[in-house]
N, C-alpha and C. Protein backbone atom coordinates (compact mmCIF):
# COMPACT_ATOMS: atom_id res chain seq x y z
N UNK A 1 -44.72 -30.73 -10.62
CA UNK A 1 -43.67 -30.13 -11.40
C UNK A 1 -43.53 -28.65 -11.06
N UNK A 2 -44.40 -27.93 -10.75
CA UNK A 2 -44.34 -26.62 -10.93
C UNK A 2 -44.18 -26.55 -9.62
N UNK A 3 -44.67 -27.24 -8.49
CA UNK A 3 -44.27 -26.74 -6.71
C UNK A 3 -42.53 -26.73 -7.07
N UNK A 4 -42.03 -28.15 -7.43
CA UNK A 4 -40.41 -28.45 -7.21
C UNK A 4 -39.73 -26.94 -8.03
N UNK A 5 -40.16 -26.68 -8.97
CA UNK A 5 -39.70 -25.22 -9.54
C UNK A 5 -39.46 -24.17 -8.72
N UNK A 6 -40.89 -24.26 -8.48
CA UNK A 6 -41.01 -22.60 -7.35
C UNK A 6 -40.16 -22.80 -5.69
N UNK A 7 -40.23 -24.14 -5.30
CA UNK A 7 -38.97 -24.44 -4.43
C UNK A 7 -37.47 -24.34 -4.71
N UNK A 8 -36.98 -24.66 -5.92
CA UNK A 8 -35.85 -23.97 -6.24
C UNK A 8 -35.89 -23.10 -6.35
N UNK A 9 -36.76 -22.03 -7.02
CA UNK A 9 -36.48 -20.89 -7.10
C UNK A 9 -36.26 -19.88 -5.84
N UNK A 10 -37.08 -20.19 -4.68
CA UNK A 10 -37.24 -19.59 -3.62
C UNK A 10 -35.97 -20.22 -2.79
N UNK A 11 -35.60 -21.08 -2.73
CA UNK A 11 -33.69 -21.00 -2.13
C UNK A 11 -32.85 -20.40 -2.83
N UNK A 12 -32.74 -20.55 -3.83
CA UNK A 12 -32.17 -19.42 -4.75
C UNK A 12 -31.85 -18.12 -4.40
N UNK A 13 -33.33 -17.36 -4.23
CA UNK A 13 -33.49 -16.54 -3.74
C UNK A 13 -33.21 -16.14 -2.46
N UNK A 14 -33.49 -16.90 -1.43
CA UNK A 14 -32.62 -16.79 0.32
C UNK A 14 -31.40 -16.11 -0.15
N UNK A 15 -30.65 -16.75 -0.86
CA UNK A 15 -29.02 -16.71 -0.41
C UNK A 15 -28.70 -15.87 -1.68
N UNK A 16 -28.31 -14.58 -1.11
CA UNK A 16 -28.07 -13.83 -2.17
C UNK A 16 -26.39 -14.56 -2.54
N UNK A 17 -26.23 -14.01 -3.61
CA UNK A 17 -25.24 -14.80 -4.87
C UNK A 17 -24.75 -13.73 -4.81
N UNK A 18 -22.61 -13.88 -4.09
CA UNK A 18 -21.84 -13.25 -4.32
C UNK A 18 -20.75 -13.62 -5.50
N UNK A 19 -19.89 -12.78 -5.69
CA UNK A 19 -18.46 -13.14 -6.69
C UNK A 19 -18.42 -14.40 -6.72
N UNK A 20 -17.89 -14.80 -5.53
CA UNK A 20 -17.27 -16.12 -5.14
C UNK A 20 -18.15 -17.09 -5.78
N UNK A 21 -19.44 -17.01 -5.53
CA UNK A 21 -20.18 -17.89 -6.23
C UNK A 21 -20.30 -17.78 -7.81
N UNK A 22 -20.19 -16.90 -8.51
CA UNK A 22 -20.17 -16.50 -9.65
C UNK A 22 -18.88 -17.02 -10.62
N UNK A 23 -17.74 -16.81 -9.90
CA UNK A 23 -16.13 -17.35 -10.60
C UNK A 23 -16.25 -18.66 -9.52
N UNK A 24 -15.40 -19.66 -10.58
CA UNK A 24 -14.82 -20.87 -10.00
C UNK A 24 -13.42 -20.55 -9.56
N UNK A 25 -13.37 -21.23 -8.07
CA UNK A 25 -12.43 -21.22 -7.41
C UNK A 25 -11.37 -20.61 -7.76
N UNK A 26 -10.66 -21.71 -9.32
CA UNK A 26 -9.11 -21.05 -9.61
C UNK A 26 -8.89 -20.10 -10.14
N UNK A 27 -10.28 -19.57 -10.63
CA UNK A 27 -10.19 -17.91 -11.33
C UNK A 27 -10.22 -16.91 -9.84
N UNK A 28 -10.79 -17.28 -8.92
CA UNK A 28 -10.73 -16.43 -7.67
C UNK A 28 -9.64 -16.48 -7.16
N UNK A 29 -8.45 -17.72 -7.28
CA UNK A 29 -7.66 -17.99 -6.46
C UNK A 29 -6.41 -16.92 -6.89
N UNK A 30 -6.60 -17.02 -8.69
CA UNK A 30 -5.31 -16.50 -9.14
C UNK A 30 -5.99 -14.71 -9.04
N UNK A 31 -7.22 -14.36 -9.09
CA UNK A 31 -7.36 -12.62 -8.93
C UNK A 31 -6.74 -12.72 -7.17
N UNK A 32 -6.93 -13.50 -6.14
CA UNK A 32 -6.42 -13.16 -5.47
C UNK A 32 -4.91 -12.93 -5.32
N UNK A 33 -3.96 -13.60 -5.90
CA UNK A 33 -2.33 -13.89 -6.24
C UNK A 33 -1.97 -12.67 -6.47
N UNK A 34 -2.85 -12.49 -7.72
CA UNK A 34 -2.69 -11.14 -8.60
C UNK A 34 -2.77 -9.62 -7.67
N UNK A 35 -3.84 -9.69 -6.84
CA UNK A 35 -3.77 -8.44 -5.69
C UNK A 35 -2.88 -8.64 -4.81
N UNK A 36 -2.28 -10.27 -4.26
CA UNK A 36 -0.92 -9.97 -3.30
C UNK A 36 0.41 -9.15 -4.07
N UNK A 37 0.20 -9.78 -5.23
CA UNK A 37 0.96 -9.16 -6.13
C UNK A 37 1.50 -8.25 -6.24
N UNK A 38 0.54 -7.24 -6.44
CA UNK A 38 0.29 -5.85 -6.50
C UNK A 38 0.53 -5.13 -5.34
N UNK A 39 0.01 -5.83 -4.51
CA UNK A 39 0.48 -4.54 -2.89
C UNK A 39 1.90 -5.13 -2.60
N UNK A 40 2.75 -6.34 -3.16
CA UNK A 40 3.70 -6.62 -2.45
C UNK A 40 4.69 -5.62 -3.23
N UNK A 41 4.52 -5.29 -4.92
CA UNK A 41 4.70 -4.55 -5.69
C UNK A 41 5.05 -2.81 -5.19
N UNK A 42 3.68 -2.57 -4.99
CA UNK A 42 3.38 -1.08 -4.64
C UNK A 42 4.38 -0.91 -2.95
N UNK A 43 4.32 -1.50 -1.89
CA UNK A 43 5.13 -1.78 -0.79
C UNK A 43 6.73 -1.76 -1.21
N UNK A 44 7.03 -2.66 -2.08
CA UNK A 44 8.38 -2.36 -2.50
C UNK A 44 8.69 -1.00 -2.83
N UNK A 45 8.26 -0.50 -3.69
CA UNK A 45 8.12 0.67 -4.45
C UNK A 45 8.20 1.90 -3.61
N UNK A 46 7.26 2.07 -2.25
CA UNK A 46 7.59 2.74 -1.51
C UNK A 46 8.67 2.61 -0.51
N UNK A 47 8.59 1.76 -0.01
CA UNK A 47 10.21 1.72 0.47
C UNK A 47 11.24 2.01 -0.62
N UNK A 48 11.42 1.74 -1.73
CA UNK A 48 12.39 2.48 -2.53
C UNK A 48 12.35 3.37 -2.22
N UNK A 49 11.17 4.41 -2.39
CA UNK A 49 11.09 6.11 -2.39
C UNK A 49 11.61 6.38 -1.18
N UNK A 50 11.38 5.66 -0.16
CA UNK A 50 11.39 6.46 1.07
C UNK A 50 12.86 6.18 1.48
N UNK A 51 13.86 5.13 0.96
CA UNK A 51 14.92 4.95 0.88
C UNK A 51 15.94 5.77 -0.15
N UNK A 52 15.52 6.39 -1.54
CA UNK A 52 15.85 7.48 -1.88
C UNK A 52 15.93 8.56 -1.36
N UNK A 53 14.94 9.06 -0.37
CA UNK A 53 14.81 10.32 0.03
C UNK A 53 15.46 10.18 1.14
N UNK A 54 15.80 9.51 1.68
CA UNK A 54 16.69 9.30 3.09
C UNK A 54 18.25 9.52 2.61
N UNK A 55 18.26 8.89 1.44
CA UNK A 55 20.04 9.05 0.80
C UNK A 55 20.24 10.69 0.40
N UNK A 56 18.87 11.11 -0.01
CA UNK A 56 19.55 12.34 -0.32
C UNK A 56 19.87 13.48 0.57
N UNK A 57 18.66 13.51 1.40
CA UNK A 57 18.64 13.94 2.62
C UNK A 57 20.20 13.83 3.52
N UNK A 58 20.81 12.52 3.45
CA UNK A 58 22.19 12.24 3.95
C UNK A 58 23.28 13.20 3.16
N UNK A 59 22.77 13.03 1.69
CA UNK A 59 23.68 13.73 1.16
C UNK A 59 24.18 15.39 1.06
N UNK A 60 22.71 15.90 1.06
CA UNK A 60 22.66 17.08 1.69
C UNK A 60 23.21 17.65 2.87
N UNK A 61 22.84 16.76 3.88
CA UNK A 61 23.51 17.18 5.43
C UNK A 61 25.12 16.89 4.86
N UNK A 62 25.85 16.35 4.35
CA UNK A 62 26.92 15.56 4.22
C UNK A 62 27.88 16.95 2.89
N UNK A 63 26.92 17.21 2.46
CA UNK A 63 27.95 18.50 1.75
C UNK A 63 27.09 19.81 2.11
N UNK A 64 26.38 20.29 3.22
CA UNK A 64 26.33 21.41 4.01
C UNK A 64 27.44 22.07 4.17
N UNK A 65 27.71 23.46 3.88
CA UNK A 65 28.59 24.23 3.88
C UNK A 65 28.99 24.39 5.78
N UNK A 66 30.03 24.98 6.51
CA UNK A 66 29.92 25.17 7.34
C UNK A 66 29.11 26.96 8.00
N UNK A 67 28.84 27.61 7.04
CA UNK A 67 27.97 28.81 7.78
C UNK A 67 26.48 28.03 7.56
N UNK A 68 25.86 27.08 6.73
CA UNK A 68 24.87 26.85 6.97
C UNK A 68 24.92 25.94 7.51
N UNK A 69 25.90 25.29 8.64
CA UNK A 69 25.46 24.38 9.58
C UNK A 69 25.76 25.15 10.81
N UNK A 70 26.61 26.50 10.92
CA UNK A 70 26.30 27.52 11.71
C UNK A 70 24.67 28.00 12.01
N UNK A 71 24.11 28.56 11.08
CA UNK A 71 22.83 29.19 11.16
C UNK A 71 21.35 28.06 11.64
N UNK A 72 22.09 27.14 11.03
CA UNK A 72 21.23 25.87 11.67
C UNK A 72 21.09 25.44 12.91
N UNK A 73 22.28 26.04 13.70
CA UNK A 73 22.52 25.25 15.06
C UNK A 73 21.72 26.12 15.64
N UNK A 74 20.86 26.00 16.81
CA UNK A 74 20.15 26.71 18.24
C UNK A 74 21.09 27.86 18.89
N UNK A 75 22.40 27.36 19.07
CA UNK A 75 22.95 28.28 19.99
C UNK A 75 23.36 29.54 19.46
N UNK A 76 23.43 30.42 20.76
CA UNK A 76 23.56 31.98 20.11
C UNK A 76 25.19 31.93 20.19
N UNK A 77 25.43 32.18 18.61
CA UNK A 77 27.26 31.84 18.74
C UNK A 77 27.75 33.35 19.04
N UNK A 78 26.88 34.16 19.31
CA UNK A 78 27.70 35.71 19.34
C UNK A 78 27.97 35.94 20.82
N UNK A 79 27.47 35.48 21.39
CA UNK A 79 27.28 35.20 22.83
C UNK A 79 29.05 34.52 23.47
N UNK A 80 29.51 34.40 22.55
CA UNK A 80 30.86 32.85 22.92
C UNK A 80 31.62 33.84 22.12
N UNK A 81 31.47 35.32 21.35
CA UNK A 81 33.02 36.02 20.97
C UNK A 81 33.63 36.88 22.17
């Protein structure tokens, strides 16, 4: 009785015991769902932002006055009076 004990106990012991072993499957399955979830979430979210800031950015260039799209340009315009 007591060898068969101490033999379970010592496989036991080999294999250390992760999460996975700890939760059953469908509780692992749905925390996993739950994290696609979330980054498919957070991914949207930034492409919003980065799709906001592109519109405004457009909008800006798009009602630029013409002396500040003068001063913006490279070329020396005094050069051409």
């Amino acid at each position: 009785m007591k060898n068969k004990r101490k033999q379970v106990k010592n496989d036991k012991q080999d294999k250390p015991v992760t999460l996975g072993d700890l939760l059953n499957e469908q509780l692992a399955k749905q925390l996993k769902d739950v994290k696609h979830e979330l980054k498919t979430k957070e991914e949207e979210k930034l492409k919003a932002e980065e799709e906001k800031r592109k519109e405004e950015k457009r909008l800006r260039e798009k009602n630029k006055s013409f002396e500040e799209l003068l001063n913006e340009n490279p070329l020396n315009w005094k050069e051409y009076k």
